[in-house]
Protein backbone atom coordinates (compact mmCIF):
# COMPACT_ATOMS: atom_id res chain seq x y z
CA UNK A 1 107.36 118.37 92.40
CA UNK A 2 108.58 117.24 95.94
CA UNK A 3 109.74 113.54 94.89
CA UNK A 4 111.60 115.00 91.87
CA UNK A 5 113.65 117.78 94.09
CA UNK A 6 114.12 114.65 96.44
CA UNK A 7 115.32 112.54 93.35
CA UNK A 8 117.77 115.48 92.31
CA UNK A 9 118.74 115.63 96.35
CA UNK A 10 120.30 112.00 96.32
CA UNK A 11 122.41 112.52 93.19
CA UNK A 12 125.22 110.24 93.98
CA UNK A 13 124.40 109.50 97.38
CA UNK A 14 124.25 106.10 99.22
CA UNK A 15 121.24 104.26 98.91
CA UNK A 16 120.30 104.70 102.77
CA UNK A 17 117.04 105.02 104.14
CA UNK A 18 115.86 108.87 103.97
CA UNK A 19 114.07 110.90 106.76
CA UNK A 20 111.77 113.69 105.02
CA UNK A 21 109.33 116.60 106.78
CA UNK A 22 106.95 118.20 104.99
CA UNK A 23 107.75 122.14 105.13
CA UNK A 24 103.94 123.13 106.26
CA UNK A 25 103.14 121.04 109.01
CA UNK A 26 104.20 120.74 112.37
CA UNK A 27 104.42 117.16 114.49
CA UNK A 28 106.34 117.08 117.80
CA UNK A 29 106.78 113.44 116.94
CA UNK A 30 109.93 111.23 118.84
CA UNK A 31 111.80 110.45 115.89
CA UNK A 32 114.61 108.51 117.88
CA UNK A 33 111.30 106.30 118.51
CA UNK A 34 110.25 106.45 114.86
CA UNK A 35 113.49 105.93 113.22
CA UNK A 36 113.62 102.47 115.65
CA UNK A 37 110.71 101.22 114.51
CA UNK A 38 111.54 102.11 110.50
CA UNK A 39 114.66 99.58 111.03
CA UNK A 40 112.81 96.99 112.49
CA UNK A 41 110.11 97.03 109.89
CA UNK A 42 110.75 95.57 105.91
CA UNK A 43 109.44 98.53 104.62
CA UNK A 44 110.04 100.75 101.46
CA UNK A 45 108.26 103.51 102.48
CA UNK A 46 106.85 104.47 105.92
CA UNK A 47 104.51 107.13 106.93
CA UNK A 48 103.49 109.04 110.10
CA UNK A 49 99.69 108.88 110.78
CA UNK A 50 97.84 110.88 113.17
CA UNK A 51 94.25 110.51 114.30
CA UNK A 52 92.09 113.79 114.46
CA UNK A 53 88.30 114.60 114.66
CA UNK A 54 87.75 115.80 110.89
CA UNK A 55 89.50 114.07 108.14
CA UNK A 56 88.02 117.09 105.78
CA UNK A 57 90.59 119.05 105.47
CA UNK A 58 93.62 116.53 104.72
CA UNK A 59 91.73 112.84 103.46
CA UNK A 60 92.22 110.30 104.98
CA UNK A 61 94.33 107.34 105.13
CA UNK A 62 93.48 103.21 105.30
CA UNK A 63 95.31 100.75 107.21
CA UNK A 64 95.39 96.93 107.53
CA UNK A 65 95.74 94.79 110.33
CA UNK A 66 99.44 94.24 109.91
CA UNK A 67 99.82 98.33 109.66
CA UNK A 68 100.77 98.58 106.10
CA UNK A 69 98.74 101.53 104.07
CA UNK A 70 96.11 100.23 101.62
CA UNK A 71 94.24 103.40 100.32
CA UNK A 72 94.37 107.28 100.48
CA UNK A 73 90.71 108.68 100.38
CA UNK A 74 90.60 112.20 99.15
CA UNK A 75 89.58 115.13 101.07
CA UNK A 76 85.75 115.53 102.14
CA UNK A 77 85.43 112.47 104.48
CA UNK A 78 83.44 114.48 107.87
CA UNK A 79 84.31 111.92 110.12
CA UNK A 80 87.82 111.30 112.43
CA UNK A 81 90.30 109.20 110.86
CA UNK A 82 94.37 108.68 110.47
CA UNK A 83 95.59 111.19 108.48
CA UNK A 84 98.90 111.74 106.65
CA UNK A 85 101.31 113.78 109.21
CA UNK A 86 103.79 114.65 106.37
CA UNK A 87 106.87 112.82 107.82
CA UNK A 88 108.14 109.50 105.82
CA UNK A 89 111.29 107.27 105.94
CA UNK A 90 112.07 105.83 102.54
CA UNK A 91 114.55 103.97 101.03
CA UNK A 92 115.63 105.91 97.68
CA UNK A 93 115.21 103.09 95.67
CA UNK A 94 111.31 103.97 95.77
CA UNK A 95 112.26 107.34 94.01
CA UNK A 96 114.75 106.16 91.92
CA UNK A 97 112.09 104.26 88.93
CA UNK A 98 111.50 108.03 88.23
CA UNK A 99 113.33 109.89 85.80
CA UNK A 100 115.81 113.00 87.33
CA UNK A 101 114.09 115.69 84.53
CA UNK A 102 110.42 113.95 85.60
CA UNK A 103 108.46 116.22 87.88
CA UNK A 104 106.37 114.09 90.26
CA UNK A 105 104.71 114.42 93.70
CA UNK A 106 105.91 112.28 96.38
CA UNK A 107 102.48 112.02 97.68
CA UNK A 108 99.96 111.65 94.89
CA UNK A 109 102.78 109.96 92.37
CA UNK A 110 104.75 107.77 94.60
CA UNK A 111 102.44 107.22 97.54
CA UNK A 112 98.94 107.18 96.28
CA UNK A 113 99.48 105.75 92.75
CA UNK A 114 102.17 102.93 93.94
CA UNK A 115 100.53 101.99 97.03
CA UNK A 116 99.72 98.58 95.58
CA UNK A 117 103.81 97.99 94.38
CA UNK A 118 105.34 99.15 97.62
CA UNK A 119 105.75 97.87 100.93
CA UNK A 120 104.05 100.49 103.34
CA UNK A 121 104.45 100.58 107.21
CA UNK A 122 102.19 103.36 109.38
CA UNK A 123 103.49 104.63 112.14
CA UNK A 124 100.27 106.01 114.18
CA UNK A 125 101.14 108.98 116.80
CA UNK A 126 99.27 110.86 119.18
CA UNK A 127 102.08 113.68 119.33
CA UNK A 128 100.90 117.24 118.70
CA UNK A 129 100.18 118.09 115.28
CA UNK A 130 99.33 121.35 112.97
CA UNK A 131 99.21 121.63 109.56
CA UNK A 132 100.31 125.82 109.02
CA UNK A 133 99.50 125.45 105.10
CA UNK A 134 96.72 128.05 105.21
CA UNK A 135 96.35 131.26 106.56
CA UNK A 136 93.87 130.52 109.73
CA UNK A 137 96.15 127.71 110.97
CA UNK A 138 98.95 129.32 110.39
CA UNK A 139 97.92 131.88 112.67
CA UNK A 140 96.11 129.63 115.28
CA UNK A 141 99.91 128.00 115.41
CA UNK A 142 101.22 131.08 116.54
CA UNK A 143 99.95 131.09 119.89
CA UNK A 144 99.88 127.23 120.55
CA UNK A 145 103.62 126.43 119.56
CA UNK A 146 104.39 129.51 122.17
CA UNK A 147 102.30 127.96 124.30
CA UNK A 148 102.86 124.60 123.68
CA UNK A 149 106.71 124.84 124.00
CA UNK A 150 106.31 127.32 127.15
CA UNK A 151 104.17 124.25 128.96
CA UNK A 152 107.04 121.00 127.66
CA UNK A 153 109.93 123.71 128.92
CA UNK A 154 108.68 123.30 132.65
């Protein structure tokens, strides 16, 4: 699973903060602006929230009022709402009560089943956003990131 490749990733590593993307999505996020606000926050694990139209498609995610996350809802929700981006800064620790030869997903294992035992911070974007991880929008991204990247080029 994700968190376990991450897990076998830090093998004797320092214990700083991690930056990690999701492979099938695309965000044109600042991260100089993200990473900021990660080191001003005392948060174990942050995570990059959009807002779109439909939450159908991805589930949606439940803030507070001081920003930390609270509850995943799984996918059928019709209306708009924050959803998960797929970008997160975490501090290893977070991975590390996991076992090395334990395969576990970083967001159903760690996120959504430890959401109560970790600090949380959302970071809430309006940058341009496409998940690619099935065939129509992976297609549909074809023409807007050409277009999209023609248009921020002028």
């Amino acid at each position: 699973g994700t968190g376990g490749a991450l897990l076998k990733a830090l093998d004797g590593r320092p214990d700083y903060p991690m930056l990690v993307l999701n492979g099938d999505t695309y965000l044109n996020l600042d991260f100089s602006a993200f990473i900021d606000w990660y080191a001003q926050r005392p948060v174990d694990f942050a995570v990059v929230l959009k807002e779109v139209d439909d939450a159908s498609r991805y589930g949606s995610v439940t803030i507070d009022k001081s920003g930390a996350v609270i509850a995943f809802t799984e996918k059928g929700c019709t209306e708009a709402g924050l959803v998960n981006s797929g970008v997160y800064m975490l501090k290893p620790s977070v991975l590390k009560q996991f076992s090395e030869s334990e395969k576990f997903s970083l967001e159903k294992d760690v996120l959504q089943r430890k959401i109560q035992s970790l600090k949380t911070g959302a970071y809430i974007t309006t940058a341009y956003f496409i998940d690619i991880g099935i065939p129509t929008d992976y297609r549909r991204a074809q023409s807007e990131l050409v277009s999209y990247v023609t248009v921020r080029r002028k």
